[in-house]
Protein backbone atom coordinates (compact mmCIF):
# COMPACT_ATOMS: atom_id res chain seq x y z
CA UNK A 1 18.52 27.25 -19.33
CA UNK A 2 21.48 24.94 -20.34
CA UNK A 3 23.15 25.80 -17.42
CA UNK A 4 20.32 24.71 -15.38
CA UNK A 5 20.36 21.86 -17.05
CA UNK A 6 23.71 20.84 -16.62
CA UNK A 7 24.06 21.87 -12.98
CA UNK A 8 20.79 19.26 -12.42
CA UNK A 9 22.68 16.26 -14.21
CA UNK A 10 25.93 17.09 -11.90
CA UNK A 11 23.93 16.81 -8.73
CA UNK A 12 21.89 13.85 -9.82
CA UNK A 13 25.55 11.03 -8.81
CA UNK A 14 25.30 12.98 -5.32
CA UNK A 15 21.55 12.29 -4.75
CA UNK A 16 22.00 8.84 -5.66
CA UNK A 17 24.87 8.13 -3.06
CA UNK A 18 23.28 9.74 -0.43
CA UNK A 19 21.22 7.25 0.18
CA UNK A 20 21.95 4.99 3.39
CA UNK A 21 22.60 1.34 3.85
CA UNK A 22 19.92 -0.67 5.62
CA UNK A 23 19.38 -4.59 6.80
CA UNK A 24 15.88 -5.65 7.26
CA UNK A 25 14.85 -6.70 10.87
CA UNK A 26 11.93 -9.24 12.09
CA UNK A 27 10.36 -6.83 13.80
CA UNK A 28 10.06 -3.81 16.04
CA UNK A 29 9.33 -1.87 19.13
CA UNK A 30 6.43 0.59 18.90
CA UNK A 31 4.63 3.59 21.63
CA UNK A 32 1.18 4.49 21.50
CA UNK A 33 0.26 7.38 23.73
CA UNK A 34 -4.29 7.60 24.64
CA UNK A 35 -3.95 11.94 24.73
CA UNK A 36 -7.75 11.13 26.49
CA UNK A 37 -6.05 9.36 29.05
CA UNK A 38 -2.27 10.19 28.83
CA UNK A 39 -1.89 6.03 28.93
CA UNK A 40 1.30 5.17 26.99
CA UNK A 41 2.37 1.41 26.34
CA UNK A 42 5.06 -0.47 24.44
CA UNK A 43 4.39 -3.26 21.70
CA UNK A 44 6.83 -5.78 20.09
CA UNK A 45 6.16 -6.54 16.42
CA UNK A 46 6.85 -8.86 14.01
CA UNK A 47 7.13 -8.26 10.60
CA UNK A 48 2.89 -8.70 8.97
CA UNK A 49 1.56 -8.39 12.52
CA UNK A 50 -1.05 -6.78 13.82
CA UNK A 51 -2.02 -5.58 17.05
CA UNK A 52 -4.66 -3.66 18.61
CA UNK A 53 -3.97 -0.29 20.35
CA UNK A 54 -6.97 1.24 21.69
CA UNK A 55 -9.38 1.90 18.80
CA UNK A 56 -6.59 1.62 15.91
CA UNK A 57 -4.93 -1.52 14.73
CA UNK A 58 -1.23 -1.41 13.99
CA UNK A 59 0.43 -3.38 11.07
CA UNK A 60 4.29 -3.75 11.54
CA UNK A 61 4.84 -4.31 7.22
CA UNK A 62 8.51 -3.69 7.67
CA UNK A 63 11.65 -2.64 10.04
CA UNK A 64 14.57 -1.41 8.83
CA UNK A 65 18.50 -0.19 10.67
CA UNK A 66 21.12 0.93 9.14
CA UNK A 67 23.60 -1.56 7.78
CA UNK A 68 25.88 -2.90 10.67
CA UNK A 69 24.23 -0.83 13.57
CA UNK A 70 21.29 -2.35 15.28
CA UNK A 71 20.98 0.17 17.85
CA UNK A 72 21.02 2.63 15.08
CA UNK A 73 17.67 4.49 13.56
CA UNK A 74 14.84 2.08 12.90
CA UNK A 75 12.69 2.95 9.81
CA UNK A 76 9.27 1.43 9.72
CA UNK A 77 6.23 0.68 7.29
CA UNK A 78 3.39 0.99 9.34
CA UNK A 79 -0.34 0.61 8.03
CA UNK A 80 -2.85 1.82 10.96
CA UNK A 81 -6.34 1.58 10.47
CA UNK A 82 -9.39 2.98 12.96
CA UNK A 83 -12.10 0.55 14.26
CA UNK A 84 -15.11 1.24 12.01
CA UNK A 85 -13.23 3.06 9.06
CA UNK A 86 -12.12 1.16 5.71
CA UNK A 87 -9.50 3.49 4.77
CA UNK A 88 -6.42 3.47 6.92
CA UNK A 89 -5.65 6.80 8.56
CA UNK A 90 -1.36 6.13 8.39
CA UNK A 91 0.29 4.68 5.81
CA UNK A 92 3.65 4.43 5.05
CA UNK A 93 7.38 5.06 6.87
CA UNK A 94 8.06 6.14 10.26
CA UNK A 95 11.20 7.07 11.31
CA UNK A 96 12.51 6.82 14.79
CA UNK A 97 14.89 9.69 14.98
CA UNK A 98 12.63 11.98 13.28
CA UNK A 99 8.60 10.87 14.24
CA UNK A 100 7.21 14.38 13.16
CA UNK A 101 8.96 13.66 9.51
CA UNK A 102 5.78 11.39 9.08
CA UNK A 103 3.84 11.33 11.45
CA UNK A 104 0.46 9.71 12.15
CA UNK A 105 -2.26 12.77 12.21
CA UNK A 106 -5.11 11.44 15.08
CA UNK A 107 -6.89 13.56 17.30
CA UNK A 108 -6.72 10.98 20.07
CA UNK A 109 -4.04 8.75 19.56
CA UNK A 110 -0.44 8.96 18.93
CA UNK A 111 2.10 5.89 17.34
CA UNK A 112 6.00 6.22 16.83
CA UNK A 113 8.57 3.62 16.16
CA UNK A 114 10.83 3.48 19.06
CA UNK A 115 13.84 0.39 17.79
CA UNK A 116 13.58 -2.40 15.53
CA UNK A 117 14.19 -5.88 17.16
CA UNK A 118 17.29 -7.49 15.40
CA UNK A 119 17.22 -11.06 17.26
């Protein structure tokens, strides 16, 4: 048990390095695909906007890149709620390289981060 322990407090320096860099962008580039019509479109965000996408309505909270590389991953706090429903059905991060790390669960639509918009 003490070993346990002790190799948990050696890894815990590592887990907190591990964590990358990031600048905060204005906004950010977002796809919606209609699977009922295979329609896919682009949007442009800004940071606290919203914007309607078929039936669901998209708030950009918050882009982030890694530090010094716009063109880099984009990470982004999305809040998407369906017309007629309180409760949103996506909340949270989305991460471009990696959209089925969190991804939004609709039977009709689906919403990925593509870039954030640095200028």
């Amino acid at each position: 048990m003490k070993f346990i322990a002790f190799a948990l407090l050696m890894l815990m320096p590592v887990a907190g390095s591990a964590q990358e860099a990031v600048n905060a962008a204005p906004g950010a580039v977002l796809r919606s695909l209609d699977k009922l019509n295979a329609k896919v479109s682009d949007v442009t965000l800004s940071n606290g906007e919203t914007h309607a996408m078929g039936l669901l309505d998209v708030t950009l909270r918050e882009c982030r890149y890694p530090a010094g590389d716009p063109s880099g991953n984009a990470y982004a706090f999305l809040t998407i709620r369906e017309a007629g429903v309180a409760a949103p059905v996506f909340e949270g991060w989305m991460v471009a390289a990696s959209p089925a790390l969190n991804p939004l669960d609709h039977a009709r639509y689906d919403v990925w981060v593509l870039r954030c918009v640095v200028n």
